[in-house]
Protein backbone atom coordinates (compact mmCIF):
# COMPACT_ATOMS: atom_id res chain seq x y z
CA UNK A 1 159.95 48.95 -51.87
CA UNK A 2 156.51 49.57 -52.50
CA UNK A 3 155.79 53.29 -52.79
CA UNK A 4 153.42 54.51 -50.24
CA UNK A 5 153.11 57.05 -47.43
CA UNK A 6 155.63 55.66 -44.52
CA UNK A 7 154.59 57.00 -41.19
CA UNK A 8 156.12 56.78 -38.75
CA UNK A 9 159.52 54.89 -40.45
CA UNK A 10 162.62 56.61 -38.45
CA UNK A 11 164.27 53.84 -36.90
CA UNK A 12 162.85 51.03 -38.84
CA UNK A 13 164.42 48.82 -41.92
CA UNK A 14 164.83 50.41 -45.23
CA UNK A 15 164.04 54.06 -42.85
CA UNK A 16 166.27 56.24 -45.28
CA UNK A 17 164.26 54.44 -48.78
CA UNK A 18 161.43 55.26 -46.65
CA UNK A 19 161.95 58.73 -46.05
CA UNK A 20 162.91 59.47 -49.76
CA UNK A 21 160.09 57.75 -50.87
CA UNK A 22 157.67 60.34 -48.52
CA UNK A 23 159.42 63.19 -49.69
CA UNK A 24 158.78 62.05 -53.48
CA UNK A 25 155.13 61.46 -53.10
CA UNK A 26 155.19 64.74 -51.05
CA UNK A 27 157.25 66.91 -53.88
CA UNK A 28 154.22 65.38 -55.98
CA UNK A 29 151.33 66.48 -54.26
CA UNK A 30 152.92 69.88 -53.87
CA UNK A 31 153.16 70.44 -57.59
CA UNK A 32 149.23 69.03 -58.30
CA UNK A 33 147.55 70.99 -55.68
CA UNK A 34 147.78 74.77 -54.81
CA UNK A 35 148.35 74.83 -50.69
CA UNK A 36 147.86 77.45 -48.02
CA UNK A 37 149.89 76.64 -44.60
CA UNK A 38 150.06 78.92 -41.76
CA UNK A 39 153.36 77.97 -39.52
CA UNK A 40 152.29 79.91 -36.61
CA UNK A 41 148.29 79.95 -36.36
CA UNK A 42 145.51 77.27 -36.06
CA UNK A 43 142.54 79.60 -36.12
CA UNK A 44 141.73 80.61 -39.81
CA UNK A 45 139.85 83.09 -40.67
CA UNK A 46 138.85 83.34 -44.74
CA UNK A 47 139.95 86.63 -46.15
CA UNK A 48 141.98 87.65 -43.73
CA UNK A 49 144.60 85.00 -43.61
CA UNK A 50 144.12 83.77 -46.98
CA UNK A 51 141.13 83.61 -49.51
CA UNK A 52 139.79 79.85 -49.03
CA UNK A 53 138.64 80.19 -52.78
CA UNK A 54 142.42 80.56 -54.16
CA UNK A 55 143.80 77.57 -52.89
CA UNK A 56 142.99 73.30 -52.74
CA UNK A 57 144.34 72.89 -49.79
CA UNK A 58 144.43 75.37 -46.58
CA UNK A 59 146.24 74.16 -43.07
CA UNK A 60 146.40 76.16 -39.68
CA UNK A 61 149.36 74.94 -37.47
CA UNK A 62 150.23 75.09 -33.86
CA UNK A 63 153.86 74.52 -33.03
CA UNK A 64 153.50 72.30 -29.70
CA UNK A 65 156.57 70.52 -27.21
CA UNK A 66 157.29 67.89 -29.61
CA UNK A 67 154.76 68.41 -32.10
CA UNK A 68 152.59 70.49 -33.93
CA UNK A 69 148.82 70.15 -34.03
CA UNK A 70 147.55 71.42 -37.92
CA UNK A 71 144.04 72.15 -38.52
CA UNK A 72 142.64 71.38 -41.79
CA UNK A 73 139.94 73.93 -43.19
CA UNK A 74 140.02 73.13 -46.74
CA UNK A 75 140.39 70.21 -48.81
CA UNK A 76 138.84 69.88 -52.10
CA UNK A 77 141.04 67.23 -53.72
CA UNK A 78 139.97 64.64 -51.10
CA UNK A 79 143.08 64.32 -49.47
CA UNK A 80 143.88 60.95 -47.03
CA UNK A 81 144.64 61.41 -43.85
CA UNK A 82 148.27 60.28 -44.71
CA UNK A 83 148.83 62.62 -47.87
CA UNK A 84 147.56 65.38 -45.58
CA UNK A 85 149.88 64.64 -42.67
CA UNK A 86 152.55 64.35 -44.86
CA UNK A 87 152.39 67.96 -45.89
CA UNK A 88 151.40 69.14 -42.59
CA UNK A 89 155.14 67.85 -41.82
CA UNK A 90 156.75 69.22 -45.08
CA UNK A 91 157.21 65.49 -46.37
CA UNK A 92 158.82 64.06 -43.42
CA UNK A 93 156.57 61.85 -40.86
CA UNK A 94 159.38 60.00 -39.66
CA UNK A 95 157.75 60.20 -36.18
CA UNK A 96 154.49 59.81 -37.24
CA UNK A 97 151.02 61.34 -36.58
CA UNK A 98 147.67 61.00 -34.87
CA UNK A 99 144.53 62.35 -34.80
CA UNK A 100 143.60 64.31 -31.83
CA UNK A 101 140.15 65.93 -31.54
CA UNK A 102 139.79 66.51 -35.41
CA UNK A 103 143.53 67.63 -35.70
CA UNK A 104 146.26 65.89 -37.26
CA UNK A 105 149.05 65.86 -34.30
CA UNK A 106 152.40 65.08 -36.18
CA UNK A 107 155.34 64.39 -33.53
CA UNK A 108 158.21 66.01 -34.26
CA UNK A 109 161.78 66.15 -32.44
């Protein structure tokens, strides 16, 4: 299988190489960049939650019915979309995401 970001791949041929495959790629990106995620909290504020300056990457979430809207303030190693969703939902996506009014929305069960 060709390694890539799957989203969303629950229910679909080859779902569990799928899902190991995101959570390798996601295990990777964890170790390269230095990551701030709030679990509780969409509205960051710099030096109060977290010093911007000490981290790569820096996520606000909002736990939703279903899903969880992230916010992204910080993202210096030019992240996609897709490698950003994918640790916004801990390597997962088997549901997918969407962007909804400049947040990533990933679904969740």
């Amino acid at each position: 299988m060709e390694r890539k970001i799957y989203t969303p791949w629950a229910f679909s041929e080859n779902e569990r190489e799928k899902g190991l495959i995101n959570r390798e790629i996601y295990i990777e990106l964890m170790g390269k960049h230095s990551i701030f995620r709030h679990d509780r909290k969409t509205n960051l504020t710099d030096g109060v939650d977290c010093s911007f300056e000490d981290f790569d990457v820096v996520i606000g979430r909002k736990p939703g019915y279903h899903h969880a809207l992230y916010r992204i303030y910080k993202n210096a190693p030019e992240l996609t979309m897709d490698e950003l969703a994918l640790i916004c939902d801990g390597g997962n996506l088997c549901f997918g995401y969407m962007m909804d009014a400049g947040h990533i929305r990933v679904s969740e069960d």
